[in-house]
N, C-alpha and C. Protein backbone atom coordinates (compact mmCIF):
# COMPACT_ATOMS: atom_id res chain seq x y z
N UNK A 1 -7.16 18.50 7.94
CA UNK A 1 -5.82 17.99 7.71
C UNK A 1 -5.87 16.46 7.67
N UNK A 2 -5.43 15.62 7.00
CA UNK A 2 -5.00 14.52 6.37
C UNK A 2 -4.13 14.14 7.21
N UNK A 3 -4.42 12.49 7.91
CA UNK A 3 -3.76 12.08 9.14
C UNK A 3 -3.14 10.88 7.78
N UNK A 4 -2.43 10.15 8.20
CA UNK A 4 -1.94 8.87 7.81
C UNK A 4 -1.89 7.66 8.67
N UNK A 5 -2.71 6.52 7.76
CA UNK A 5 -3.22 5.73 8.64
C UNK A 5 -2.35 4.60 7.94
N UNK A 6 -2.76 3.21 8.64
CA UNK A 6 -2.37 1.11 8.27
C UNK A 6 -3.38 0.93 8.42
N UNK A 7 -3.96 -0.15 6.85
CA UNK A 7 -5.13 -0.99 7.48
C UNK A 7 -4.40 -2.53 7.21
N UNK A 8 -4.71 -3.32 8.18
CA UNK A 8 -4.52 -4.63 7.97
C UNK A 8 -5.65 -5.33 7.73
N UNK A 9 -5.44 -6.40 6.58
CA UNK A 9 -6.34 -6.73 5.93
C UNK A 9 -6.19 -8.26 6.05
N UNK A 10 -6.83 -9.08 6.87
CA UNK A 10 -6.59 -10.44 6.87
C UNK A 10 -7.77 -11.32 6.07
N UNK A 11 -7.18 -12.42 5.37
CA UNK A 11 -8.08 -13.01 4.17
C UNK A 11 -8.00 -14.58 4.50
N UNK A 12 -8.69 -15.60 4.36
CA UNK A 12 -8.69 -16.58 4.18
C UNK A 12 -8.15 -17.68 3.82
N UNK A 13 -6.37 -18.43 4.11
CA UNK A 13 -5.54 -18.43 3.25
C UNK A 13 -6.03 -19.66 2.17
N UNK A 14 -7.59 -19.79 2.68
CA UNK A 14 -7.58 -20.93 1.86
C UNK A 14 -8.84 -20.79 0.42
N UNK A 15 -8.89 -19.45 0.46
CA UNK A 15 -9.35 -18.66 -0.52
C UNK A 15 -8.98 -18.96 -1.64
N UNK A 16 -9.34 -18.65 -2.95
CA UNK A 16 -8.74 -19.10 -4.42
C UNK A 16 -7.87 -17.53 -4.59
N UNK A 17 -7.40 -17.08 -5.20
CA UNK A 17 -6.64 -15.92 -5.57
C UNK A 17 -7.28 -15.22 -6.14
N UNK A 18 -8.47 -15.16 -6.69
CA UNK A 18 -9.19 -14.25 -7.18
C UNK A 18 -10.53 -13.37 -5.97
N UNK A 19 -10.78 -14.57 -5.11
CA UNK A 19 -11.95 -14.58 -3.95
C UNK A 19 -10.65 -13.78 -2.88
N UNK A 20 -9.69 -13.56 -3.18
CA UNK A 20 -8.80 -13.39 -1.86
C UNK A 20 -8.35 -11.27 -2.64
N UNK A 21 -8.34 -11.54 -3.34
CA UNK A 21 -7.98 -10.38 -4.54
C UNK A 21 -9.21 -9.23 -4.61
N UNK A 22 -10.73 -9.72 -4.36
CA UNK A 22 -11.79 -9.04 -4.45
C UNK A 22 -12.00 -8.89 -3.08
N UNK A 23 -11.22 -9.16 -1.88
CA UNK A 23 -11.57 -8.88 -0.58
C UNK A 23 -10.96 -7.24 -0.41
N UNK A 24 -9.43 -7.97 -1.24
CA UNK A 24 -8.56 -6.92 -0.87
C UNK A 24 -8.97 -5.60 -1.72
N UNK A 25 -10.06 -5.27 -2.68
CA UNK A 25 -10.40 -4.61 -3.33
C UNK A 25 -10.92 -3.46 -2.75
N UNK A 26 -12.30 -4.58 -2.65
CA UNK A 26 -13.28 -3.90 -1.64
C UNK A 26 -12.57 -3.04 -0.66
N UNK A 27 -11.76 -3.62 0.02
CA UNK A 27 -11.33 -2.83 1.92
C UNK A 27 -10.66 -1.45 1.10
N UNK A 28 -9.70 -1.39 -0.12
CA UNK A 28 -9.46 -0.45 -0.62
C UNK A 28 -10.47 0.85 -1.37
N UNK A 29 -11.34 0.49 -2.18
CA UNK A 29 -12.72 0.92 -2.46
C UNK A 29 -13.28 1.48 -0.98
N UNK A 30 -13.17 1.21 -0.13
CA UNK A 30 -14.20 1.76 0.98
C UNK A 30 -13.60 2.93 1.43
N UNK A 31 -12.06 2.78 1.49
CA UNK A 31 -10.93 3.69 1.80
C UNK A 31 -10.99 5.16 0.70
N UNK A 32 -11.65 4.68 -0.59
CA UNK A 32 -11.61 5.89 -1.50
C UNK A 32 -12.75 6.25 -1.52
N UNK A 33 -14.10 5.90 -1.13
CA UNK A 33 -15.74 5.88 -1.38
C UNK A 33 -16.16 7.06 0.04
N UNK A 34 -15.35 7.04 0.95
CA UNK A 34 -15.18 7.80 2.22
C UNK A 34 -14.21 8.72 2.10
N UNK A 35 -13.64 9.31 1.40
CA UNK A 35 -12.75 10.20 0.73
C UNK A 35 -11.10 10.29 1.45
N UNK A 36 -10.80 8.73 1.16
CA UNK A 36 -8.84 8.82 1.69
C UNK A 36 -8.74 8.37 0.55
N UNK A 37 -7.27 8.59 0.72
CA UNK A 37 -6.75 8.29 -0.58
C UNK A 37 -5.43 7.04 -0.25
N UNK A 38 -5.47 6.47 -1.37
CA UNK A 38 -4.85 5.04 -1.00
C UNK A 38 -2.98 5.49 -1.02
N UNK A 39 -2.03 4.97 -0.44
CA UNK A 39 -0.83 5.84 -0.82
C UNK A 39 -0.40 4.62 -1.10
N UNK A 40 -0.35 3.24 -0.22
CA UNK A 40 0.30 2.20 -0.75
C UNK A 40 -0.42 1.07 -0.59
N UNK A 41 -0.54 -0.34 -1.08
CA UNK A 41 -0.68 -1.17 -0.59
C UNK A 41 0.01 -2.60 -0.90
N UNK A 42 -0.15 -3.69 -0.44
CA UNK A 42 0.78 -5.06 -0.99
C UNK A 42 0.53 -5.77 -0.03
N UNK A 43 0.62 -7.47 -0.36
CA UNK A 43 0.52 -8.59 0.05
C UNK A 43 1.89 -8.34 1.30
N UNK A 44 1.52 -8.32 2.47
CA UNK A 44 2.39 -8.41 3.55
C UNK A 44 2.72 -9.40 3.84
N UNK A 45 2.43 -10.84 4.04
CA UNK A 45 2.69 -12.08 4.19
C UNK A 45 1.55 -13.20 3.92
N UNK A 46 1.67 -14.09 3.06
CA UNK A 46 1.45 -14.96 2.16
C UNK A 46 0.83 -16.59 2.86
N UNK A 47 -0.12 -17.03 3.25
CA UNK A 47 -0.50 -17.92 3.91
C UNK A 47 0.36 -18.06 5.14
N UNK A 48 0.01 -17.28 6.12
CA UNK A 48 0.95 -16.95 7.35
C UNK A 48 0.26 -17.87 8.04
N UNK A 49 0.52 -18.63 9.21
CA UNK A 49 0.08 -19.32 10.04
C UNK A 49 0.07 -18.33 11.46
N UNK A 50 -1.25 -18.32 11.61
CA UNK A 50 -1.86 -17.33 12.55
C UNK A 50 -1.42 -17.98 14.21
N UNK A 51 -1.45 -17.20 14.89
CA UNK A 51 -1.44 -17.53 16.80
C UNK A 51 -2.15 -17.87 17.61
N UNK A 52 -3.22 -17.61 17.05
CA UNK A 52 -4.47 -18.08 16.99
C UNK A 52 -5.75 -18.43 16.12
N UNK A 53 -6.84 -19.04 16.47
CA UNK A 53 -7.36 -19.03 15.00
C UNK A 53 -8.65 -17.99 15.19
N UNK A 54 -9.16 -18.02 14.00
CA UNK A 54 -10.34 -17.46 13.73
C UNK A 54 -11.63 -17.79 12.66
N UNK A 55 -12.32 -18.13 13.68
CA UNK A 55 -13.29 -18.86 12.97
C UNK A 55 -13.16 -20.03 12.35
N UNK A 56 -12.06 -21.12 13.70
CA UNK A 56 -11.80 -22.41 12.86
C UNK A 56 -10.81 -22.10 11.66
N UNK A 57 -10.04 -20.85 11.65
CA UNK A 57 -8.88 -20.99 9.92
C UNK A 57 -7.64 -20.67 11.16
N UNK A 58 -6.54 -21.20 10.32
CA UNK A 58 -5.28 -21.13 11.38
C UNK A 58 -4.33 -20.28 10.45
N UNK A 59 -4.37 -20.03 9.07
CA UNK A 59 -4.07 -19.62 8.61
C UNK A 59 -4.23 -18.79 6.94
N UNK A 60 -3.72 -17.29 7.35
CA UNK A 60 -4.76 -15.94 6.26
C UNK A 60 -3.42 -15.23 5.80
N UNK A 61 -3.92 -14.73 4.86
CA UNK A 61 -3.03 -13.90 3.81
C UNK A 61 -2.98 -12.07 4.43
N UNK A 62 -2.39 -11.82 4.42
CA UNK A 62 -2.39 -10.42 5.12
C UNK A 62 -2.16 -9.24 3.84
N UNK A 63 -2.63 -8.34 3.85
CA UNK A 63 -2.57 -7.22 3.01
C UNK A 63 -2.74 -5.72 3.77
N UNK A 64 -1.69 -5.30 3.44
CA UNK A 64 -1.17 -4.02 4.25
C UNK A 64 -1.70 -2.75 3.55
N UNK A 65 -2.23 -2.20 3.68
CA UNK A 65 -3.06 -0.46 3.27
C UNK A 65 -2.60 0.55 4.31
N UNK A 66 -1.53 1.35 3.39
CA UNK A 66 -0.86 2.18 3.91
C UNK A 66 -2.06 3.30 2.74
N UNK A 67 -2.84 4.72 3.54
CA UNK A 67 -3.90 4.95 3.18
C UNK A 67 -3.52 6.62 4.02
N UNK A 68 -4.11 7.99 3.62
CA UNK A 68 -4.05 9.13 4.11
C UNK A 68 -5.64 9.74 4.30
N UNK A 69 -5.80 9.95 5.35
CA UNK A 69 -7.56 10.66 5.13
C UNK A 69 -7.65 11.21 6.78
N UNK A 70 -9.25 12.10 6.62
CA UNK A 70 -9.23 13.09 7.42
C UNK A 70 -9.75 11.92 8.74
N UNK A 71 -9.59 12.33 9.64
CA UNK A 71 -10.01 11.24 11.33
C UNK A 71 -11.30 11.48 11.28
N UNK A 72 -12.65 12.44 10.81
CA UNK A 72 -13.46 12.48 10.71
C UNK A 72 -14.61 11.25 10.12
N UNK A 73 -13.46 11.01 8.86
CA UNK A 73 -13.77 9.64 8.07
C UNK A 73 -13.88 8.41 8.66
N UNK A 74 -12.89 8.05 9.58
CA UNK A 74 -12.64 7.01 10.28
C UNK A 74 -13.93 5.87 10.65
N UNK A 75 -14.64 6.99 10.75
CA UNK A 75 -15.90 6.32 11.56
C UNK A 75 -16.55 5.14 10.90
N UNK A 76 -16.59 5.71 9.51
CA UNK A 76 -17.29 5.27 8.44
C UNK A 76 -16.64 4.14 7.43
N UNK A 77 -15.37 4.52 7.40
CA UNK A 77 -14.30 3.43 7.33
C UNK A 77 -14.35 2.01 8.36
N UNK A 78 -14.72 2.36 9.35
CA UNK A 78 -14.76 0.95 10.47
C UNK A 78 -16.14 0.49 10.36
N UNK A 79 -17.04 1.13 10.52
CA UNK A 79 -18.20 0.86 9.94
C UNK A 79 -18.61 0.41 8.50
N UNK A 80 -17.86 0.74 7.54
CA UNK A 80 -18.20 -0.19 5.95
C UNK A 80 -17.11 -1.88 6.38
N UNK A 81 -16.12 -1.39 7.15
CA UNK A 81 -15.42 -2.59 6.95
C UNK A 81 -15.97 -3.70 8.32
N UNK A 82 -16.68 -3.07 8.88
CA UNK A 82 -17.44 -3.72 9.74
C UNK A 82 -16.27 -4.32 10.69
N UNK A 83 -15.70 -3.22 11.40
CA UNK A 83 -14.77 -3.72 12.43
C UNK A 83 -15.36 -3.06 13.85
């Protein structure tokens, strides 16, 4: 059975739009290569100024992956996205 999952996808806000566009690809690609299926996704907020930083950036582009797949998958999903 098919759980429904969020991936949050944080990017670099100081990325070019194309380098920021092939991040958000990939994290989707990994989501279908492990067999979920994508249901939604979109730019959630737009050079957001973060609460903290990371890795020296204070502020990243967020992209929301609203995504359906089995919990079995999961594993492999955190593991390609290296979380």
């Amino acid at each position: 059975m098919n759980s429904k999952y969020e991936l949050m996808v944080m990017v670099d806000a100081q990325k070019s739009p194309s380098e920021k566009e092939e991040v958000y690809r990939q994290a989707q690609e990994v989501i279908t290569k492990t067999g979920g299926r994508v249901l939604n996704s979109q730019v959630w907020l737009d050079r957001y100024k973060m609460s903290f930083s990371l890795k020296k950036k204070t502020e990243a582009t967020y992209y929301l992956v609203n995504f359906e797949s089995e919990g079995a998958f999961l594993a492999k999903v955190r593991e390609l996205l290296r979380l």
